[in-house]
Protein backbone atom coordinates (compact mmCIF):
# COMPACT_ATOMS: atom_id res chain seq x y z
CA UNK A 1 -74.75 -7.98 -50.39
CA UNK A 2 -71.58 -10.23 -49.94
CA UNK A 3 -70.86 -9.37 -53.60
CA UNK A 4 -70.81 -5.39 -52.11
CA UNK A 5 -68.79 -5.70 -49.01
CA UNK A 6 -65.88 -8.08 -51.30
CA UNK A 7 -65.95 -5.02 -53.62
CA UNK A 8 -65.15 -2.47 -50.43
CA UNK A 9 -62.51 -4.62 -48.86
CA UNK A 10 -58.71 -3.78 -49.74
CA UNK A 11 -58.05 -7.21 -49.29
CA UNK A 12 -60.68 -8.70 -51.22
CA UNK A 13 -61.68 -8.44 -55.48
CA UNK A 14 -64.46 -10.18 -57.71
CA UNK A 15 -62.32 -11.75 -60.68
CA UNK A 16 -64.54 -13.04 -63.26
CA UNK A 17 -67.32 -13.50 -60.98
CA UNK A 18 -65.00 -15.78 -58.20
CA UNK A 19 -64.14 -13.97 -54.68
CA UNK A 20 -60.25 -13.68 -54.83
CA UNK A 21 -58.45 -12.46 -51.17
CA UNK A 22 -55.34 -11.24 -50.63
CA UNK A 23 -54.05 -12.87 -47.52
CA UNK A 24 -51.33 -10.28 -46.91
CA UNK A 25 -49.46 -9.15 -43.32
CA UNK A 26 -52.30 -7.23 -41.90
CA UNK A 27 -55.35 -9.98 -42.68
CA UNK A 28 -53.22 -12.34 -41.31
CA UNK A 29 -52.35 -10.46 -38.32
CA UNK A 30 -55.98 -9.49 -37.47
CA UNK A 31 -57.37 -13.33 -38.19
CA UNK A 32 -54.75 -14.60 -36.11
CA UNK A 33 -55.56 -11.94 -33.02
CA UNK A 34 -59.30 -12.73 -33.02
CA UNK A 35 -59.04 -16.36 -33.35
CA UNK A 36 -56.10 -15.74 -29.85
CA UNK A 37 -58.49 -13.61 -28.22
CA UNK A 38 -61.70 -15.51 -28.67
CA UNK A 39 -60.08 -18.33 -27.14
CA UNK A 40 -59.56 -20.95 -30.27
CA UNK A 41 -57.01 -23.83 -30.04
CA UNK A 42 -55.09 -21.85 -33.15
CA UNK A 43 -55.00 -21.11 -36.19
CA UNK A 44 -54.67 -23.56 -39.71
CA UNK A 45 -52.07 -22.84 -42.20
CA UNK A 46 -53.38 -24.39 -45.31
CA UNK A 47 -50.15 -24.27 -47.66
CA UNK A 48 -46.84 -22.71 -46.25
CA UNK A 49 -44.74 -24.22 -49.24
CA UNK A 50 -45.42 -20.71 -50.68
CA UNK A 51 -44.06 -18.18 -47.90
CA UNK A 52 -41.77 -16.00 -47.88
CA UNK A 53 -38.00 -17.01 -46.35
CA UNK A 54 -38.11 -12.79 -46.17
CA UNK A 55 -38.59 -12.61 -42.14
CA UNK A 56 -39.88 -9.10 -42.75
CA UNK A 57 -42.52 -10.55 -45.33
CA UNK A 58 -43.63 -13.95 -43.96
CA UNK A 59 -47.29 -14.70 -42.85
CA UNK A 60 -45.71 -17.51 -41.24
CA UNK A 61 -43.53 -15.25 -38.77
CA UNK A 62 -46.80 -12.45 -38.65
CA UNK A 63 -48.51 -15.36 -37.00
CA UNK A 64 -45.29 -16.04 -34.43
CA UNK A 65 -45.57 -12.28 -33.74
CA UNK A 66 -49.11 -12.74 -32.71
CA UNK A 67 -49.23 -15.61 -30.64
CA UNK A 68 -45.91 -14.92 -29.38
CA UNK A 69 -47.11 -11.23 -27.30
CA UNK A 70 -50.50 -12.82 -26.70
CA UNK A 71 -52.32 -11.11 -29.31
C-alpha cells in the first residue's frame, strides 16, 4: 500500500526499491501550512547548506512566505 500511494505522488519515486521525495516549492509550502495551522512550535530544516541563494527558488524563503501571512 505505501509502496502504491509513493508511486501516485508527483513528489515522490521508488528508486531501486528506496522511497526518494522531491522536497520542491509546493511540498514545502503545504508541510509548512499544516504544521502553522495545526498549531506546532515550527518547522525543522534538516540541511539548508544546499538551498538556493535564487529568492524565487528557495525552500528556505517558501517557508518565510508561509509563516510570514500566517499560513
Amino acid at each position: 500500500m505505501f509502496d502504491r500511494f509513493a508511486r501516485n505522488r508527483r513528489d515522490s519515486i521508488m528508486y531501486k526499491e528506496m522511497l526518494k521525495q522531491d522536497y520542491g516549492r509546493q511540498l514545502v509550502r503545504d508541510k509548512t501550512a499544516f504544521a502553522t495551522d495545526s498549531g506546532m512550535g515550527g518547522v525543522m530544516i534538516w540541511h539548508f547548506g544546499t538551498d538556493s541563494f535564487d529568492p524565487e527558488l528557495s525552500l528556505i524563503n517558501v517557508i518565510d512566505e508561509v509563516v510570514g501571512s500566517g499560513s
